[in-house]
C-alpha atoms as a PDB file:
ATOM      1  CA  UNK A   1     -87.718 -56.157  67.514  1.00  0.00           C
ATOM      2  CA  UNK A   2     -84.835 -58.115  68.300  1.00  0.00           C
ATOM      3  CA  UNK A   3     -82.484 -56.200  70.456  1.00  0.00           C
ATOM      4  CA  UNK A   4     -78.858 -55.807  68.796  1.00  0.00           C
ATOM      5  CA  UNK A   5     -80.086 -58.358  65.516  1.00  0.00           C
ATOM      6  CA  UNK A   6     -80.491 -56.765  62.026  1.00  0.00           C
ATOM      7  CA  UNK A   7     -81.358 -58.092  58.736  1.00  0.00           C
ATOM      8  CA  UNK A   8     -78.510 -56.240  56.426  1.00  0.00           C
ATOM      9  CA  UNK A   9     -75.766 -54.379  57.630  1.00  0.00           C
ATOM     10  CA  UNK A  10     -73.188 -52.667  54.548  1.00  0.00           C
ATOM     11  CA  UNK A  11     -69.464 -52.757  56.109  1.00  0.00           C
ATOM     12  CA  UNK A  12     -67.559 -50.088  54.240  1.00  0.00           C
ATOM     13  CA  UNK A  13     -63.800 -51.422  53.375  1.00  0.00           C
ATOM     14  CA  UNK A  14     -62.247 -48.519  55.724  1.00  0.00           C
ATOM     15  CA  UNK A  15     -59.342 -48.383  53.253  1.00  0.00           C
ATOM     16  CA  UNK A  16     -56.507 -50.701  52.546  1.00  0.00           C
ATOM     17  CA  UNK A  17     -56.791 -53.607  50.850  1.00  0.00           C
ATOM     18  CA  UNK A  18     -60.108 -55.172  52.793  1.00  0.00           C
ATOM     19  CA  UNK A  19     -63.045 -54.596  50.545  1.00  0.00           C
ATOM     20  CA  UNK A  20     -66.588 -53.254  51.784  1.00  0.00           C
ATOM     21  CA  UNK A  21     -68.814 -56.146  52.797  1.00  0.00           C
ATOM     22  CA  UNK A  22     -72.767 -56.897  52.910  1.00  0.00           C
ATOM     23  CA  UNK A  23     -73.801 -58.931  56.383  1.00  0.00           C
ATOM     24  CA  UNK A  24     -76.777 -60.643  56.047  1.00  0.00           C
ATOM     25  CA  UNK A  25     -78.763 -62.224  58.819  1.00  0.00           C
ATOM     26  CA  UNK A  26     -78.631 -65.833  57.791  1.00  0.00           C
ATOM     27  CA  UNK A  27     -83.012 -66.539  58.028  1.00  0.00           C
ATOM     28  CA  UNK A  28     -82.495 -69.899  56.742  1.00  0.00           C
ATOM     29  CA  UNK A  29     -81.016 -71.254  60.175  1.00  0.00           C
ATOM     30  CA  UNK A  30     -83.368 -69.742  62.551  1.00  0.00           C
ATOM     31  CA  UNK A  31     -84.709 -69.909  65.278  1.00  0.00           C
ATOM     32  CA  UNK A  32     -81.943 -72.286  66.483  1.00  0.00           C
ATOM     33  CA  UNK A  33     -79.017 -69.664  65.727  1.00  0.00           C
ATOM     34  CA  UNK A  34     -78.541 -66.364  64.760  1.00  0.00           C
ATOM     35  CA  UNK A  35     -75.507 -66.569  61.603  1.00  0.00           C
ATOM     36  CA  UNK A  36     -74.456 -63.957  59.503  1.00  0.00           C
ATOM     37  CA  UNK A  37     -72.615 -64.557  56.026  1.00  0.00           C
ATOM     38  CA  UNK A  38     -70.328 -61.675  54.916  1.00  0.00           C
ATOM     39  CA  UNK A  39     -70.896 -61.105  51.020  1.00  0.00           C
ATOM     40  CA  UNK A  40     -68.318 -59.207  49.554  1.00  0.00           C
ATOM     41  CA  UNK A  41     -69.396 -60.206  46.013  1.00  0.00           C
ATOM     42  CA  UNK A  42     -72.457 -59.703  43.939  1.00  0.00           C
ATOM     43  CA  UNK A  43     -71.865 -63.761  43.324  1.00  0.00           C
ATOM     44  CA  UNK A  44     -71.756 -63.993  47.141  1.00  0.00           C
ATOM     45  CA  UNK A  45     -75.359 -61.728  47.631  1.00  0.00           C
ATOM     46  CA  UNK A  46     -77.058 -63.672  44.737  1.00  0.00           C
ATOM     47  CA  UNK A  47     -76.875 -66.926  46.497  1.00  0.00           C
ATOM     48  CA  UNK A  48     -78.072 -65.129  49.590  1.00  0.00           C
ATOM     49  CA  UNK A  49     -81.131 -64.250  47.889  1.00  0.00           C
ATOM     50  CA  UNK A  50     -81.672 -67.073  45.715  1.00  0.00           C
ATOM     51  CA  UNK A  51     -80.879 -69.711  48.118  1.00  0.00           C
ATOM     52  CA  UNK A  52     -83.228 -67.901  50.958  1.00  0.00           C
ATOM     53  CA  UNK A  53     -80.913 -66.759  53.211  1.00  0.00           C
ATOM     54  CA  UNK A  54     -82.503 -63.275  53.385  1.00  0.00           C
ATOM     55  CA  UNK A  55     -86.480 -63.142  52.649  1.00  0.00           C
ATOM     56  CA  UNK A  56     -88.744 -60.189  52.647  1.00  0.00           C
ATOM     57  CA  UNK A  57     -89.431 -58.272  49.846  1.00  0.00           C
ATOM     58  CA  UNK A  58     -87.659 -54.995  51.076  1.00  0.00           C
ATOM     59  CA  UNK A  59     -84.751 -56.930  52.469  1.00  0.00           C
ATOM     60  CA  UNK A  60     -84.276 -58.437  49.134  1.00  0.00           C
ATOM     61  CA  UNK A  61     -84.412 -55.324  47.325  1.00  0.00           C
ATOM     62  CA  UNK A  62     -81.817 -53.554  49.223  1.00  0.00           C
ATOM     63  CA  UNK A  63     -79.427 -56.924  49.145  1.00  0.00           C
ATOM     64  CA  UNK A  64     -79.841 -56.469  45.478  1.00  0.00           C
ATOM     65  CA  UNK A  65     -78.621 -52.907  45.808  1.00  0.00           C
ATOM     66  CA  UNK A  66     -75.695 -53.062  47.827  1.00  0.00           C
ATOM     67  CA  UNK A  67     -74.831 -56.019  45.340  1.00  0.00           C
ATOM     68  CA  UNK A  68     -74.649 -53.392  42.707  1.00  0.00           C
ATOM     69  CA  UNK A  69     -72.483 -51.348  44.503  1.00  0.00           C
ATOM     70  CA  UNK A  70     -69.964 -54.113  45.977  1.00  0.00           C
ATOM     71  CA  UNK A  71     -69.502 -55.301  42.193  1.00  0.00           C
ATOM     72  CA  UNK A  72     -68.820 -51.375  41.286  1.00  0.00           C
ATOM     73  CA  UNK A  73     -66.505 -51.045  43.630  1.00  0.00           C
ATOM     74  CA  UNK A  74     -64.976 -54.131  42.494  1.00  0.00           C
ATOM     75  CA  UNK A  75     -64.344 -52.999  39.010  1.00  0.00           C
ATOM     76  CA  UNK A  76     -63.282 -49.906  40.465  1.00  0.00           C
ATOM     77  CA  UNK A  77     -60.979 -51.313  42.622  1.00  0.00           C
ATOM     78  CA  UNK A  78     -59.635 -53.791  39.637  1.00  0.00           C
ATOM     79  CA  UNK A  79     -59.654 -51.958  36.516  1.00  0.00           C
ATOM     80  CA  UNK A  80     -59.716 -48.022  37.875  1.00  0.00           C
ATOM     81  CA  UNK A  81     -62.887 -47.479  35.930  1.00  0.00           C
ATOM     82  CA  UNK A  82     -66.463 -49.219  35.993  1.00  0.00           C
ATOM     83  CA  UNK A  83     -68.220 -48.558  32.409  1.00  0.00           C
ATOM     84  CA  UNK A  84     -71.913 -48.928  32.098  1.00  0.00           C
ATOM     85  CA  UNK A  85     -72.148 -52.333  30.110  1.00  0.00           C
ATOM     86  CA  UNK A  86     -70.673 -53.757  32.581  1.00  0.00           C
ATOM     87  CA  UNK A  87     -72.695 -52.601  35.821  1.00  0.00           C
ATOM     88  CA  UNK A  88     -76.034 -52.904  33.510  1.00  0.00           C
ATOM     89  CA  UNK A  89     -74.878 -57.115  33.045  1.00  0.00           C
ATOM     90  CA  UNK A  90     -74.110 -57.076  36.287  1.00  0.00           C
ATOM     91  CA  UNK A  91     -77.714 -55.769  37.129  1.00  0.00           C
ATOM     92  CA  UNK A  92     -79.298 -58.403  35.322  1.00  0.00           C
ATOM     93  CA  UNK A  93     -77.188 -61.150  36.989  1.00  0.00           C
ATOM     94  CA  UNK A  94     -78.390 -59.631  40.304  1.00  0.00           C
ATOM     95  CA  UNK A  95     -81.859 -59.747  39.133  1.00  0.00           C
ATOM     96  CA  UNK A  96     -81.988 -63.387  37.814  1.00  0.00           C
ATOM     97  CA  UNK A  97     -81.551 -64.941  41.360  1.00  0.00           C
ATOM     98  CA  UNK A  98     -85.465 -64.420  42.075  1.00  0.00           C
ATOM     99  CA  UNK A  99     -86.829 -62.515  38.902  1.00  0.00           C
ATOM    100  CA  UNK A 100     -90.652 -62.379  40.765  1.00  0.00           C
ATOM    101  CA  UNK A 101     -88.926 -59.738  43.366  1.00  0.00           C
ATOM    102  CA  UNK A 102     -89.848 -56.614  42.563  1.00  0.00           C
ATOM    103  CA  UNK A 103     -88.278 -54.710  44.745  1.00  0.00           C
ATOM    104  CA  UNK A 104     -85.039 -56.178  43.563  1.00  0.00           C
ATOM    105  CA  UNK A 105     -85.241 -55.653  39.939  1.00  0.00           C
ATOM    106  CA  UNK A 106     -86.613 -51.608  41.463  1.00  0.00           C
ATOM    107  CA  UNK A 107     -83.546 -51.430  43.997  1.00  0.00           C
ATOM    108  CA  UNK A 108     -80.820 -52.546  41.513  1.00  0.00           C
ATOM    109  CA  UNK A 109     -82.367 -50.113  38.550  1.00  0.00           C
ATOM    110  CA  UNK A 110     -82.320 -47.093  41.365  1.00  0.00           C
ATOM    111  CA  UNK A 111     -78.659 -47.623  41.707  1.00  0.00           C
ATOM    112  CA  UNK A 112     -77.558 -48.398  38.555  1.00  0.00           C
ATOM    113  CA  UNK A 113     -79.331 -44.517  37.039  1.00  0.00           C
ATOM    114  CA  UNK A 114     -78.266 -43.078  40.314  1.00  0.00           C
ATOM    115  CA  UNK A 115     -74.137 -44.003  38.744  1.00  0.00           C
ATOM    116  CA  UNK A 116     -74.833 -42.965  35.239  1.00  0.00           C
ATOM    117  CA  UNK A 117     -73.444 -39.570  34.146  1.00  0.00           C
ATOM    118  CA  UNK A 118     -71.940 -38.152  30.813  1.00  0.00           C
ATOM    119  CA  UNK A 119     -70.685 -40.899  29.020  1.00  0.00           C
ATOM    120  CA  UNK A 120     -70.008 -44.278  29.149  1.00  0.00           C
ATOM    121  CA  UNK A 121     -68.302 -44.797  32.847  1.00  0.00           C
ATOM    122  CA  UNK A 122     -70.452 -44.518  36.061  1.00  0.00           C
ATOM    123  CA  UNK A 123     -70.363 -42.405  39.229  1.00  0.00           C
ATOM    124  CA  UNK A 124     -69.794 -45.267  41.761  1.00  0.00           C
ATOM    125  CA  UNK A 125     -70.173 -43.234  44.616  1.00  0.00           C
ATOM    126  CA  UNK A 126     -73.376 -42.581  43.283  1.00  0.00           C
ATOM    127  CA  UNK A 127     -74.266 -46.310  43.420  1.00  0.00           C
ATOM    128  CA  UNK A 128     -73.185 -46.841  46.729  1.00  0.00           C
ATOM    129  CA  UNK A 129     -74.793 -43.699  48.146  1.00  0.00           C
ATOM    130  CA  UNK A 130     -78.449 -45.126  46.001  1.00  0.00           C
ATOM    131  CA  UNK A 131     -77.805 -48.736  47.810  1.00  0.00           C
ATOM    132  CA  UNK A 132     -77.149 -46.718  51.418  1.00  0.00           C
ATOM    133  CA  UNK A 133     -80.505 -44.544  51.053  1.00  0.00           C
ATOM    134  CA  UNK A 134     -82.602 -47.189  49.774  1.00  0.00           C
ATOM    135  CA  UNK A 135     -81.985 -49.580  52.854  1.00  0.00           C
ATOM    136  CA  UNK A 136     -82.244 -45.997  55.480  1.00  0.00           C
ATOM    137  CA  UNK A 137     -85.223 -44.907  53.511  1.00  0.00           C
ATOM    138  CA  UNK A 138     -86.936 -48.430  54.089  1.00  0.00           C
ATOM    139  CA  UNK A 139     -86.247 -47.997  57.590  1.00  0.00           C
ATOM    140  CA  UNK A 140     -87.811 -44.510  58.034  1.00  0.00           C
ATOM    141  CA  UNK A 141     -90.499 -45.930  55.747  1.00  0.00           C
ATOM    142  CA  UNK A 142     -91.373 -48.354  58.244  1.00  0.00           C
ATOM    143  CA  UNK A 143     -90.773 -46.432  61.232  1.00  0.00           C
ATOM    144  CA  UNK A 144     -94.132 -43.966  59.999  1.00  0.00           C
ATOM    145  CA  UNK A 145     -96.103 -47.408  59.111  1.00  0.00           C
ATOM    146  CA  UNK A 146     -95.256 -48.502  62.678  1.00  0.00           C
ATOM    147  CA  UNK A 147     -96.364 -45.142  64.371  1.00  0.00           C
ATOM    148  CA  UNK A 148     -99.460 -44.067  62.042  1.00  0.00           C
ATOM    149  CA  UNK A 149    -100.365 -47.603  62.790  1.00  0.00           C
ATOM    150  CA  UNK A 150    -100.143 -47.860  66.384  1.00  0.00           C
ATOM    151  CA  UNK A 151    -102.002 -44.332  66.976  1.00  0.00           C
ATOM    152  CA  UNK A 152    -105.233 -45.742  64.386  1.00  0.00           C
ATOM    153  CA  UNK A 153    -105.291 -49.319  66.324  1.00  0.00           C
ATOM    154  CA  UNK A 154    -105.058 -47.156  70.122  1.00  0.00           C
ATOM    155  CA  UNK A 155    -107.684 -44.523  68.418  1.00  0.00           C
ATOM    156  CA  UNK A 156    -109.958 -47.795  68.001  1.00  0.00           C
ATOM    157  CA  UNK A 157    -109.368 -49.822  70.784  1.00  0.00           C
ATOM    158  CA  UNK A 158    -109.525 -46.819  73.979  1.00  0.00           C
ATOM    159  CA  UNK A 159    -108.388 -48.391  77.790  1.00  0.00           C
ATOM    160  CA  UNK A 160    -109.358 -51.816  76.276  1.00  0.00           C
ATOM    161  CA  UNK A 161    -106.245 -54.162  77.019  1.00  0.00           C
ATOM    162  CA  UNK A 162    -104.987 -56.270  76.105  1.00  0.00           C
ATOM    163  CA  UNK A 163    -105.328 -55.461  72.719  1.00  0.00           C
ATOM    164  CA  UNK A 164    -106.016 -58.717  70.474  1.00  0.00           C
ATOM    165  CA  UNK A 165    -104.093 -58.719  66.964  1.00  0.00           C
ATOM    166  CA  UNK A 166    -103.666 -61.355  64.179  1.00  0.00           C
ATOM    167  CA  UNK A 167    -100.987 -60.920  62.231  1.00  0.00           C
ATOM    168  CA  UNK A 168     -99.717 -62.807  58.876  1.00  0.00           C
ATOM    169  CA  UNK A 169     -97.106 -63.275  56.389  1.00  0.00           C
ATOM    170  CA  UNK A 170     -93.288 -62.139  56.907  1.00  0.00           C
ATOM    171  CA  UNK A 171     -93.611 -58.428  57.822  1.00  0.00           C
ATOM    172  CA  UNK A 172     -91.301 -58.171  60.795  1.00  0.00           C
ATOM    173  CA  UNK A 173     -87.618 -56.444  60.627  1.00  0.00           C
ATOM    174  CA  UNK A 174     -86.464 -59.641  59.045  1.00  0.00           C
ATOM    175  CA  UNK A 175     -88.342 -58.878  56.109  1.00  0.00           C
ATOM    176  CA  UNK A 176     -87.008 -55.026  55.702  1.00  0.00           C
ATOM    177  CA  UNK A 177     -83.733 -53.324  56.521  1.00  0.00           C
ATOM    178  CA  UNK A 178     -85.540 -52.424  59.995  1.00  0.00           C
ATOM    179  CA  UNK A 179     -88.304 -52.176  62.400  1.00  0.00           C
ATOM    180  CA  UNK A 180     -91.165 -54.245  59.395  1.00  0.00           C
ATOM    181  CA  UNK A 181     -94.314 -53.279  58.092  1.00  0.00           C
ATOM    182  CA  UNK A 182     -97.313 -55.319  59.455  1.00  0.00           C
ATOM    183  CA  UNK A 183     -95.392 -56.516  62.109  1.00  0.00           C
ATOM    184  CA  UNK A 184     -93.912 -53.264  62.931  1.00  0.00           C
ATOM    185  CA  UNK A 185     -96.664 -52.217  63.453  1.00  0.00           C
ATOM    186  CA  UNK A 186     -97.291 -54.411  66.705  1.00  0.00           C
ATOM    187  CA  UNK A 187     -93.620 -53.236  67.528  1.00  0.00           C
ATOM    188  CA  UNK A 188     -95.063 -49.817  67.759  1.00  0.00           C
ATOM    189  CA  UNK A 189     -97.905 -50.170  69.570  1.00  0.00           C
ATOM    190  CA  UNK A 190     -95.620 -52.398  71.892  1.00  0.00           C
ATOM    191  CA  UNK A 191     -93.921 -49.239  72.674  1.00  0.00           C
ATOM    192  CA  UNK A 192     -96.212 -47.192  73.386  1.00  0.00           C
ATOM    193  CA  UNK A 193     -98.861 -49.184  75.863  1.00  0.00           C
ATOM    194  CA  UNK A 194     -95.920 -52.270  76.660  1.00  0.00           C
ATOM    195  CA  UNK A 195     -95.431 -55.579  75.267  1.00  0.00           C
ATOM    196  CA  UNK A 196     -97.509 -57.147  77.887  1.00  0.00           C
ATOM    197  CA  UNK A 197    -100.766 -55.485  76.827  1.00  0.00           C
ATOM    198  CA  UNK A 198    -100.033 -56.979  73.617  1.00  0.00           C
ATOM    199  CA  UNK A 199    -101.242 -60.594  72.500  1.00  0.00           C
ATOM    200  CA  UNK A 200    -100.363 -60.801  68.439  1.00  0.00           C
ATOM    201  CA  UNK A 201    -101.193 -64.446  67.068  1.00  0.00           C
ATOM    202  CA  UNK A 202     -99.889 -65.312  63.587  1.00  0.00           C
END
């Protein structure tokens, strides 16, 4: 993985008037640079998603997510009270910038029931804590892919090295919130017998 370069990163507001932000690793401009746009709206992470910006269906599903909860803290922050209707519209907005994602239109309904609760109004701590464990779950996630699938690949392949892998599709840690799935995989592996007994082809 890229040393120091991740895919989201959630900026909490730290109180005062500057409100929480979502970085996202700008994938539309790579390899030539590595950019970041700061979203601090859920109108700000839907064109992230919808214009590309961040790919990967995990990545897009916890973008979706943390959109969620920057728009309930926004009502929070501008009315004092976020009611349901409103985060449940706001849901569907979030969702219509790429409706085939499945992971977004999963991540966005995890954190929208994680901030319901008696009535009408919603827990937004509860959304933002749903949009923080779904992007360090994903990472954890992908951190037991990467290790269960280093040790099967070194239980087939013995002292032979270097060890020959083809790997497709976007499944590296710009695809999740960390580390990837396929791809992570060869990250593993990488750690464990050194990058240079690896040759991965794509």
């Amino acid at each position: 993985m890229a040393s120091g370069v991740s895919s989201l990163q959630f900026i909490p507001s730290g109180g005062g008037d500057r409100r929480p932000i979502l970085r996202v690793l700008d994938q539309s401009v790579l390899p030539h640079q590595i950019a970041y746009v700061d979203c601090s709206t859920k109108e700000d992470v839907f064109d992230v998603i919808k214009t590309m910006k961040v790919r990967g269906a995990p990545a897009i599903g916890s973008a979706g997510a943390f959109a969620l909860a920057l728009e309930a803290l926004r009502l929070q922050q501008d009315l004092g009270k976020v009611e349901h209707d409103a985060l449940l519209k706001a849901k569907s907005y979030i969702d219509s910038a790429r409706p085939t994602a499945v992971n977004l239109s999963w991540a966005t309904g995890v954190a929208l029931k994680a901030g319901l609760r008696d009535g009408a109004r919603v827990d937004v701590g509860g959304v933002v804590e749903a949009a923080e464990m779904i992007h360090k779950e994903d990472i954890i996630a992908n951190r037991k892919l990467g290790a269960y699938g280093a040790a099967h690949i070194l239980s087939r392949c013995g002292d032979e090295r270097p060890i020959r892998l083809i790997h497709h599709c976007n499944t590296g840690f710009l695809a999740t919130c960390g580390h990837g799935t396929a791809l992570g995989v060869c990250y593993s592996l990488a750690e464990e017998v050194g990058k240079e007994n690896i040759l991965v082809t794509s």
